[in-house]
PDB file of N, CA and C in Angstrom:
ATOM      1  N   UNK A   1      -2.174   4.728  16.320  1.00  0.00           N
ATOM      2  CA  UNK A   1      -3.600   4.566  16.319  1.00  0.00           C
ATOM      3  C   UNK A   1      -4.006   3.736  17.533  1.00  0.00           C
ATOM      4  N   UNK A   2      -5.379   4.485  18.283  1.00  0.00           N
ATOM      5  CA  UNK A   2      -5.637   3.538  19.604  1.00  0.00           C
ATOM      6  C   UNK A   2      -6.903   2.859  19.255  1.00  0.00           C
ATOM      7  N   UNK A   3      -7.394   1.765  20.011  1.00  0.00           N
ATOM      8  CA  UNK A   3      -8.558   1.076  19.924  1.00  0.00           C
ATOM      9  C   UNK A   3      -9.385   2.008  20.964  1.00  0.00           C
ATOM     10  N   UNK A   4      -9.223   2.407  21.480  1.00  0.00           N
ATOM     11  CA  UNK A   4      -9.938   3.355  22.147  1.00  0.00           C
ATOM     12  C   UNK A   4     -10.460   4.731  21.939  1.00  0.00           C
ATOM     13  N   UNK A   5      -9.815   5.083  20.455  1.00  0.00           N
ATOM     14  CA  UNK A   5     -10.259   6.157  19.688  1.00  0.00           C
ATOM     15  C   UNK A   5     -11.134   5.569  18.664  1.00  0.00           C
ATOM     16  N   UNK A   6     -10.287   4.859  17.780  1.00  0.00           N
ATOM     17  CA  UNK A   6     -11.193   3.895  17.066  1.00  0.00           C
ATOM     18  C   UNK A   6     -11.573   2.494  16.858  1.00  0.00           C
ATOM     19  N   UNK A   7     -12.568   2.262  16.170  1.00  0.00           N
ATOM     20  CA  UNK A   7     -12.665   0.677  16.193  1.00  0.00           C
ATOM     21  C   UNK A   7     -11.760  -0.678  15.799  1.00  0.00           C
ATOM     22  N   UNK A   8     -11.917  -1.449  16.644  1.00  0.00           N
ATOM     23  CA  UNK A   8     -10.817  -2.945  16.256  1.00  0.00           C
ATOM     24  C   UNK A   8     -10.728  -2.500  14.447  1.00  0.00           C
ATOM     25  N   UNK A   9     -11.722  -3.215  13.672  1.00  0.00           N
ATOM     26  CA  UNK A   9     -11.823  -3.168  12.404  1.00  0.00           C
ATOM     27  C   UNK A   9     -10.995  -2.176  11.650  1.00  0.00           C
ATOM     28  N   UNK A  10     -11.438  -1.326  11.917  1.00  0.00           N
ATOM     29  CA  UNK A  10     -11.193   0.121  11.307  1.00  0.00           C
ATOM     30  C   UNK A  10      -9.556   0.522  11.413  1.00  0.00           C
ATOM     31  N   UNK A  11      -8.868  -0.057  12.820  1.00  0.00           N
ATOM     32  CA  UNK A  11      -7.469  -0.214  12.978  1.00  0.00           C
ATOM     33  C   UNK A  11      -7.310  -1.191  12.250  1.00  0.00           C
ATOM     34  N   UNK A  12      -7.675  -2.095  12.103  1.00  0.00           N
ATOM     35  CA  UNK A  12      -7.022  -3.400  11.449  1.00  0.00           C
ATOM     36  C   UNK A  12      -6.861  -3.081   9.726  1.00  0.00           C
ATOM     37  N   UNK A  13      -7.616  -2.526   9.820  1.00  0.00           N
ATOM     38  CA  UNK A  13      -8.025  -2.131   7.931  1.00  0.00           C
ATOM     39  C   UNK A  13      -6.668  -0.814   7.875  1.00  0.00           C
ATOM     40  N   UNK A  14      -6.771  -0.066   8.474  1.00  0.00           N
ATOM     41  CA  UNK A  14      -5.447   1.117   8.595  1.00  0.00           C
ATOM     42  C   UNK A  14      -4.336   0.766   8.474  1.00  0.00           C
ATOM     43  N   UNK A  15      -3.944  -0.378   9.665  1.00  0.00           N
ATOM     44  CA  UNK A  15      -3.125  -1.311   9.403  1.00  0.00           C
ATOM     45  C   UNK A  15      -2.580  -1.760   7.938  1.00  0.00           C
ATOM     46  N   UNK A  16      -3.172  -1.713   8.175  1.00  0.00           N
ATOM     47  CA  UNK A  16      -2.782  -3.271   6.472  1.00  0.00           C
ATOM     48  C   UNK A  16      -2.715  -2.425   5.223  1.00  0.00           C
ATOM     49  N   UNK A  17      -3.476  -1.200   5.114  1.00  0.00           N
ATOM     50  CA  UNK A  17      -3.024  -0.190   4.269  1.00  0.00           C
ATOM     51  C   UNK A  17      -2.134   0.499   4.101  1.00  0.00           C
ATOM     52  N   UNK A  18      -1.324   0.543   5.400  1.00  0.00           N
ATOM     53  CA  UNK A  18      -0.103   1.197   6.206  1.00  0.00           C
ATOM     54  C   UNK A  18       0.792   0.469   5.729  1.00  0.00           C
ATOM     55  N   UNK A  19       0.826  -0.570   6.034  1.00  0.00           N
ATOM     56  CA  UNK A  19       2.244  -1.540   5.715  1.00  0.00           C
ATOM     57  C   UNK A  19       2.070  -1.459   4.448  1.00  0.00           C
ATOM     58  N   UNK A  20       1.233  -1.755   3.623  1.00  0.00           N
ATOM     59  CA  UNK A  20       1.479  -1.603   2.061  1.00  0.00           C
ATOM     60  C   UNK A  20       2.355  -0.436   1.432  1.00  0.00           C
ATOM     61  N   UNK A  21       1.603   0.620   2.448  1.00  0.00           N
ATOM     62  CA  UNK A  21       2.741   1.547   2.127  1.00  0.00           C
ATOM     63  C   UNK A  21       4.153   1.706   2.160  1.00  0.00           C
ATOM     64  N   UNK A  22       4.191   1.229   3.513  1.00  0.00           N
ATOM     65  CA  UNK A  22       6.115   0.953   3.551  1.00  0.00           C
ATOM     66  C   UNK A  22       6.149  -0.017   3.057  1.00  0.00           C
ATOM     67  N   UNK A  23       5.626  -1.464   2.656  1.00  0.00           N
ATOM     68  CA  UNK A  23       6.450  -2.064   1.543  1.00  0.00           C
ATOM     69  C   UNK A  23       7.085  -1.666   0.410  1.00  0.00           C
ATOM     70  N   UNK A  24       6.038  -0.902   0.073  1.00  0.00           N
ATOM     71  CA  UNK A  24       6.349   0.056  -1.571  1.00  0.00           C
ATOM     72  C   UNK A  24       7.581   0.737  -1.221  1.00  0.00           C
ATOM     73  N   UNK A  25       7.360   1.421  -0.023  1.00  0.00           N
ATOM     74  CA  UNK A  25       8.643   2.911  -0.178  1.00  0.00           C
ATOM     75  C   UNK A  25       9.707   1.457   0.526  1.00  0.00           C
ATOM     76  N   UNK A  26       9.654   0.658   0.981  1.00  0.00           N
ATOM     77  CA  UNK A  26      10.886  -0.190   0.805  1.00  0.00           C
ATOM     78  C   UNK A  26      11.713  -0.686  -0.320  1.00  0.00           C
ATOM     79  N   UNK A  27      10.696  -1.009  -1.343  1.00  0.00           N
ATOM     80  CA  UNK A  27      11.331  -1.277  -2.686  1.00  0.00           C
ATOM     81  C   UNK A  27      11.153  -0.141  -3.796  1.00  0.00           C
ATOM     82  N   UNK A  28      10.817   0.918  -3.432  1.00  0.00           N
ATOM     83  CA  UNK A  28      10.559   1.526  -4.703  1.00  0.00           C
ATOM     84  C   UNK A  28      11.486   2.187  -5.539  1.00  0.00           C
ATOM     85  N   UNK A  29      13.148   2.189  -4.923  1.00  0.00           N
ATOM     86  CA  UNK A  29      14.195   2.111  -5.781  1.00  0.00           C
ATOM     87  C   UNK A  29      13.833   0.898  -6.707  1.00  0.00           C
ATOM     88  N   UNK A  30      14.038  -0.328  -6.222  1.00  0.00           N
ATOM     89  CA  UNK A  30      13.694  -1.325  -7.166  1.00  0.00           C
ATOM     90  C   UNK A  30      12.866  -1.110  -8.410  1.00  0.00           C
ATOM     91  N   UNK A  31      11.820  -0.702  -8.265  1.00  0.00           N
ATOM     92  CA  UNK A  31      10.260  -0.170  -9.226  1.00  0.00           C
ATOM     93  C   UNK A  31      10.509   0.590  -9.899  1.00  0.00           C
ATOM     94  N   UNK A  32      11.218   1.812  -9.552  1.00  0.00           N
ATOM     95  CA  UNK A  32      12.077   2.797 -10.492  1.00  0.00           C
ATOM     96  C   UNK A  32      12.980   2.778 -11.505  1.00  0.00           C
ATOM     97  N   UNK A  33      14.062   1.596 -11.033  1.00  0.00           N
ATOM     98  CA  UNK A  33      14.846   1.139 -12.421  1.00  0.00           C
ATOM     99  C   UNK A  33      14.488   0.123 -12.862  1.00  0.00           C
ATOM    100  N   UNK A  34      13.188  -0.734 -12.685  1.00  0.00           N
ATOM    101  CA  UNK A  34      13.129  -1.557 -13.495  1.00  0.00           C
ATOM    102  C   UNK A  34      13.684  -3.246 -12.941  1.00  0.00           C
ATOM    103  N   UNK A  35      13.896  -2.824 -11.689  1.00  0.00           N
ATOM    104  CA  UNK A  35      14.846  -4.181 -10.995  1.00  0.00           C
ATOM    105  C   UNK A  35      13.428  -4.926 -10.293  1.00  0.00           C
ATOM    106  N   UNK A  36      12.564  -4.718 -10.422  1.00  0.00           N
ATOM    107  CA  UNK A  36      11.573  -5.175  -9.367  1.00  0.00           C
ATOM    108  C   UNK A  36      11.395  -6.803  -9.955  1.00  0.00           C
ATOM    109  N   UNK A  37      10.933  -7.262  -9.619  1.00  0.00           N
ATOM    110  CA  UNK A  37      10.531  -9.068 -10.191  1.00  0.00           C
ATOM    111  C   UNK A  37       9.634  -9.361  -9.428  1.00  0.00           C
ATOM    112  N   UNK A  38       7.906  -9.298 -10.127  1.00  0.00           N
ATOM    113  CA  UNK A  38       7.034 -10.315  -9.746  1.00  0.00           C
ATOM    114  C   UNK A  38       6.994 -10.958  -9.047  1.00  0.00           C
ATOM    115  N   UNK A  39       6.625 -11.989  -8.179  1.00  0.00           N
ATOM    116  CA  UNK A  39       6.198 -13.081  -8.075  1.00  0.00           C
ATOM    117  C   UNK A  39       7.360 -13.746  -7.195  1.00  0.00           C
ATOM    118  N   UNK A  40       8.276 -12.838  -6.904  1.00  0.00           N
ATOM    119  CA  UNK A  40       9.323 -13.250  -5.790  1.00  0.00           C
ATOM    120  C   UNK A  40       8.749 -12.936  -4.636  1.00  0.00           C
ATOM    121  N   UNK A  41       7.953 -11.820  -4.185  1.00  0.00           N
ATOM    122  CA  UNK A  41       7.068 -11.996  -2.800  1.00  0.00           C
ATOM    123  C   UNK A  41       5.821 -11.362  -2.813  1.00  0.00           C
ATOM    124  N   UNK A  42       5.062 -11.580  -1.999  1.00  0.00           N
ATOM    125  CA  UNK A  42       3.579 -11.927  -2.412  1.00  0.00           C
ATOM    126  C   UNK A  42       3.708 -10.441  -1.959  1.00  0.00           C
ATOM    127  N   UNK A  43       4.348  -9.665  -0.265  1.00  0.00           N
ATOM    128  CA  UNK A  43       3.576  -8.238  -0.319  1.00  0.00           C
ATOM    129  C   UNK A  43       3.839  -7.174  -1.258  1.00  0.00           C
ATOM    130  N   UNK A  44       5.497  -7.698  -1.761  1.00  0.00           N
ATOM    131  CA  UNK A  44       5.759  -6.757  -2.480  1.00  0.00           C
ATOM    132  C   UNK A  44       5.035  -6.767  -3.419  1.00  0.00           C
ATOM    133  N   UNK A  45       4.536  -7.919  -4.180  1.00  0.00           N
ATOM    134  CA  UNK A  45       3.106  -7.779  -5.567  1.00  0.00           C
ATOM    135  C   UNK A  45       2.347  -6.639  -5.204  1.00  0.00           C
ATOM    136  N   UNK A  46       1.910  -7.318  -4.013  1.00  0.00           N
ATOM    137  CA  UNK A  46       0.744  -6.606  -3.420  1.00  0.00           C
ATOM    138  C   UNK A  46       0.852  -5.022  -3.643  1.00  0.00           C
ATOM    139  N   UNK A  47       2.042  -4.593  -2.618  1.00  0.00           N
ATOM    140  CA  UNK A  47       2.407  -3.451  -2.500  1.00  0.00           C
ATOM    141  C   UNK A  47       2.306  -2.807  -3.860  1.00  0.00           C
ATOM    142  N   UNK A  48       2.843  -3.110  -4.942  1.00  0.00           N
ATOM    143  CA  UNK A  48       3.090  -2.552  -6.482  1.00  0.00           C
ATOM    144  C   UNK A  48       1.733  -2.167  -6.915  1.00  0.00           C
ATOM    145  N   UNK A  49       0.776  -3.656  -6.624  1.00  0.00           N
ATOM    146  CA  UNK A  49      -0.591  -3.187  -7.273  1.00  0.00           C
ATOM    147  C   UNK A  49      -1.275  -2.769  -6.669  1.00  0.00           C
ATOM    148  N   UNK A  50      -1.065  -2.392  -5.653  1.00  0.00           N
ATOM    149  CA  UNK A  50      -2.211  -1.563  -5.407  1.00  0.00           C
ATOM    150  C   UNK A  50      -1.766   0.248  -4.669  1.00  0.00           C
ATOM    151  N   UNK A  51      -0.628   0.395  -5.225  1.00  0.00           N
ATOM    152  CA  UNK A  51       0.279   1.559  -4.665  1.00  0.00           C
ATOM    153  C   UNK A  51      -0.457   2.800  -5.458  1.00  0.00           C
ATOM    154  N   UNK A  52      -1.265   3.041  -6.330  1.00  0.00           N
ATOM    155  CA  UNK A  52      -2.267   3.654  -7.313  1.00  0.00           C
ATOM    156  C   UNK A  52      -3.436   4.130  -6.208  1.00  0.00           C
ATOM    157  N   UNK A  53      -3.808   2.529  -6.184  1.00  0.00           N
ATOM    158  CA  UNK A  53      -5.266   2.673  -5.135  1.00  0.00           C
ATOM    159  C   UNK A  53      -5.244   3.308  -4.007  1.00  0.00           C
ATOM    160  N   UNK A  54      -3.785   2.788  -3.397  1.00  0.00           N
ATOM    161  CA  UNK A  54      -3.766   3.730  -2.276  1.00  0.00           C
ATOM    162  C   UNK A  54      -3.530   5.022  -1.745  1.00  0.00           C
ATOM    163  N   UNK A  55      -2.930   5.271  -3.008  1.00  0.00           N
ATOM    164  CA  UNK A  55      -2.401   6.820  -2.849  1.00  0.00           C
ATOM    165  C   UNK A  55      -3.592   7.676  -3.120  1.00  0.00           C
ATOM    166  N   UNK A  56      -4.370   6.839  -4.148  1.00  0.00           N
ATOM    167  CA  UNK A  56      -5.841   7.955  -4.320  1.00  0.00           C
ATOM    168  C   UNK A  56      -6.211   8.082  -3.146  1.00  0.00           C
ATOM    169  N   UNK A  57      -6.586   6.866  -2.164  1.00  0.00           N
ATOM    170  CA  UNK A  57      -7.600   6.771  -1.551  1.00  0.00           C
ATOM    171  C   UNK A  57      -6.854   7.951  -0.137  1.00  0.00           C
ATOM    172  N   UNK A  58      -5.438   8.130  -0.112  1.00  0.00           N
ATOM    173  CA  UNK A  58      -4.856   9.191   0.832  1.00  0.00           C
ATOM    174  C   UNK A  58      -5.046  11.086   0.459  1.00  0.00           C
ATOM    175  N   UNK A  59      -5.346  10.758  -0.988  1.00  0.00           N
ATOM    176  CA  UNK A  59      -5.087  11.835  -1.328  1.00  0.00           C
ATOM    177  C   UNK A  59      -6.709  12.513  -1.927  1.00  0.00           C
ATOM    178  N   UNK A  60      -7.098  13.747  -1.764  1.00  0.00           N
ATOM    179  CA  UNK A  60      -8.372  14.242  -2.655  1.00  0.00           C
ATOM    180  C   UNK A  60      -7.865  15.702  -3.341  1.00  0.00           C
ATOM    181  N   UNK A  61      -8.796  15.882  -3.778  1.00  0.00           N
ATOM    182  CA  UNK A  61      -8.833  17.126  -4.764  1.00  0.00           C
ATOM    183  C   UNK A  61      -9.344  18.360  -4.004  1.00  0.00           C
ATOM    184  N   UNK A  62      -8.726  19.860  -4.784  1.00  0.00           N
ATOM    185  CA  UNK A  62      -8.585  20.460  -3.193  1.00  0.00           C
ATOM    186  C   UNK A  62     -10.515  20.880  -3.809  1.00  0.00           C
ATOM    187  N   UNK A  63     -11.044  21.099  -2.646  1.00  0.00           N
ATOM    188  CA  UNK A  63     -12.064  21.172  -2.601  1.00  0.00           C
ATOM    189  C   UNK A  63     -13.226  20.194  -2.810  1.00  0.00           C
ATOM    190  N   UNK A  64     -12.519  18.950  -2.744  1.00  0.00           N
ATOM    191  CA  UNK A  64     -13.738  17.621  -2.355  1.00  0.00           C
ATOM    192  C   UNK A  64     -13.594  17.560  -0.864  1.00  0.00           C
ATOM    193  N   UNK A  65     -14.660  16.801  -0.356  1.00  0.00           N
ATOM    194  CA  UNK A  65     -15.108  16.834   0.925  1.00  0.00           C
ATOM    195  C   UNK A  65     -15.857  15.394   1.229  1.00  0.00           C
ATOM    196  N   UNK A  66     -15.296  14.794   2.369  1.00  0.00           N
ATOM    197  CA  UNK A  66     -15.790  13.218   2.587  1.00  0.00           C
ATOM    198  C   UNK A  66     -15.824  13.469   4.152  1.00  0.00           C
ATOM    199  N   UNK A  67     -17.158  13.031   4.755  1.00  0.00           N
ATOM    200  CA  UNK A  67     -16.971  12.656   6.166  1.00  0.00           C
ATOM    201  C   UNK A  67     -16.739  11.577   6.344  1.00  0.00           C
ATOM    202  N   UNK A  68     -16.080  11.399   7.837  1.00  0.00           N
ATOM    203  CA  UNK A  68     -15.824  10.201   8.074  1.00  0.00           C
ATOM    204  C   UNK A  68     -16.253   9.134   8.219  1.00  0.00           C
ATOM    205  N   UNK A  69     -17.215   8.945   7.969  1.00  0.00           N
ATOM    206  CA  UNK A  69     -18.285   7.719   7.958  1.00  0.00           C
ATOM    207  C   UNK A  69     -17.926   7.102   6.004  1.00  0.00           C
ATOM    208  N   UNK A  70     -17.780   8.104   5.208  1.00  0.00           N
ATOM    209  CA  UNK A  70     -17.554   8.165   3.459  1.00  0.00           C
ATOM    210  C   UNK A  70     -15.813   7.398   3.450  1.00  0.00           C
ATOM    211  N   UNK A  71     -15.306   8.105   4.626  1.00  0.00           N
ATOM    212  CA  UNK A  71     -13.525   7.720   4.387  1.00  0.00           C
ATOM    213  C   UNK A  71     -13.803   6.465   5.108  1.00  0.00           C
ATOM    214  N   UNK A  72     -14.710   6.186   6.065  1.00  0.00           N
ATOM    215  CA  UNK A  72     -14.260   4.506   6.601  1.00  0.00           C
ATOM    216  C   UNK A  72     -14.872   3.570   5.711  1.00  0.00           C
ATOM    217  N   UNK A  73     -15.782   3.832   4.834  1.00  0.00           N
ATOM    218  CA  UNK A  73     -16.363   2.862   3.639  1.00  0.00           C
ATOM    219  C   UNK A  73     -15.586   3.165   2.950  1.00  0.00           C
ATOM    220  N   UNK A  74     -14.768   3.695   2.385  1.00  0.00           N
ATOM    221  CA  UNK A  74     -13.622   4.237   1.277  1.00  0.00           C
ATOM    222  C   UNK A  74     -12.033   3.592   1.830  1.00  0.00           C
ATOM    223  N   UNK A  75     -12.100   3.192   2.564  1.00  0.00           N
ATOM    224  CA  UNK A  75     -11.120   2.284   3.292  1.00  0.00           C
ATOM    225  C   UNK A  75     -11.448   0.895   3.837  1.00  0.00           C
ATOM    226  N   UNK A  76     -12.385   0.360   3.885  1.00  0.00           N
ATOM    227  CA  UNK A  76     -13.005  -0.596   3.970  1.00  0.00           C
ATOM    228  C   UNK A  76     -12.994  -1.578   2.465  1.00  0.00           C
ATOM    229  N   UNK A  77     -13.218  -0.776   1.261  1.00  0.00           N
ATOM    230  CA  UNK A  77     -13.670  -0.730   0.081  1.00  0.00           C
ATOM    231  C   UNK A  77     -12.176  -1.373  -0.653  1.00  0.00           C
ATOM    232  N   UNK A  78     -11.180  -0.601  -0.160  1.00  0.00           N
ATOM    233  CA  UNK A  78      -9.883  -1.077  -0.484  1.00  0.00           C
ATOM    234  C   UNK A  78      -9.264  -1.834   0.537  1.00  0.00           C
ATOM    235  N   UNK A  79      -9.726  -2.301   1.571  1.00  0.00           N
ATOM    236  CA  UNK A  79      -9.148  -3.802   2.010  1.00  0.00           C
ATOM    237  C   UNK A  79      -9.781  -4.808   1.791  1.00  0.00           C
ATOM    238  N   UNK A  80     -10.594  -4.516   1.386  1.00  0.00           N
ATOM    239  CA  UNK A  80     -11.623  -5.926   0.602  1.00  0.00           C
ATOM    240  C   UNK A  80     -11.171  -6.063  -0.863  1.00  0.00           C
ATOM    241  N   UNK A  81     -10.651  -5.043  -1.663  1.00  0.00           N
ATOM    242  CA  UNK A  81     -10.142  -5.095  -2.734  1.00  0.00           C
ATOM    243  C   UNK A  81      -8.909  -6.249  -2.605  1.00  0.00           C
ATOM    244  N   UNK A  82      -8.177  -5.718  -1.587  1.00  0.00           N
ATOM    245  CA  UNK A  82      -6.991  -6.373  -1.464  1.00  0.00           C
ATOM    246  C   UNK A  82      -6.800  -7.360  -0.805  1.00  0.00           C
ATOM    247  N   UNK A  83      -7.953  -8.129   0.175  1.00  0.00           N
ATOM    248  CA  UNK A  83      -8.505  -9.441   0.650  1.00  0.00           C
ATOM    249  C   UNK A  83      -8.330 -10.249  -0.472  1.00  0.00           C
ATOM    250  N   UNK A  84      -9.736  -9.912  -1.325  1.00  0.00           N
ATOM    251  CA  UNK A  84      -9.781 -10.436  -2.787  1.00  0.00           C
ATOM    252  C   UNK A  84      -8.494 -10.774  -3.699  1.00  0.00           C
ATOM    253  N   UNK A  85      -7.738  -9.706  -3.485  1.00  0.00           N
ATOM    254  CA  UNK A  85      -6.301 -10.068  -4.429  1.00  0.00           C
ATOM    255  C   UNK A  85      -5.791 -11.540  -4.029  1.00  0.00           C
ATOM    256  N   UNK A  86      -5.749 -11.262  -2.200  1.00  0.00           N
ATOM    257  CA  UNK A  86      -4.527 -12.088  -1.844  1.00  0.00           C
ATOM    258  C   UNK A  86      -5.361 -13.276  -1.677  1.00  0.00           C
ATOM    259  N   UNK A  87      -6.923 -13.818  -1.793  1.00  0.00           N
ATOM    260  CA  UNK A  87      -7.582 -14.956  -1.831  1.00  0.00           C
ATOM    261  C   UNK A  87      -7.111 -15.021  -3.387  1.00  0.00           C
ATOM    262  N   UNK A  88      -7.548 -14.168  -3.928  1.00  0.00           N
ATOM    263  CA  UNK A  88      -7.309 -14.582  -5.019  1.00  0.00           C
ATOM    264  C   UNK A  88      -7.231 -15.554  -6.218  1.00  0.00           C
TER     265      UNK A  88
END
């Protein structure tokens, strides 16, 4: 992703949704059998709870339709979710 395609913000927010993702697929053997443990690191929390949110927010139904102005408030929407978590 370039800053020159898109905005600081808008990378920064991509960002941080991104890594959540590979946190998850880093541990998600763990999550699968049951080996995972809370509260031993804050992204992996992170990553767990909100691995739901994010996958919706990657994924639609075939025949819904969002312009991009709908997907950058729809991504915006869930890093403020997850601001909130980690103020918390």
């Amino acid at each position: 992703m370039r800053e020159d395609v898109i905005e600081s913000d808008h990378l920064r927010r991509a960002r941080r949704v991104l890594s959540l993702l590979a946190t998850h697929q880093e541990i998600a053997d763990l999550v699968s059998v049951g080996a995972y443990v809370a509260g031993v690191n804050r992204e992996h929390d992170l990553a767990v709870r909100f691995s739901g949110r994010i996958n919706e927010f990657l994924q639609q139904e075939c025949g819904e339709c969002f312009s991009f102005r709908e997907s950058i408030d729809a991504l915006a929407a869930l890093t403020d979710e997850i601001d909130e978590a980690v103020a918390g």
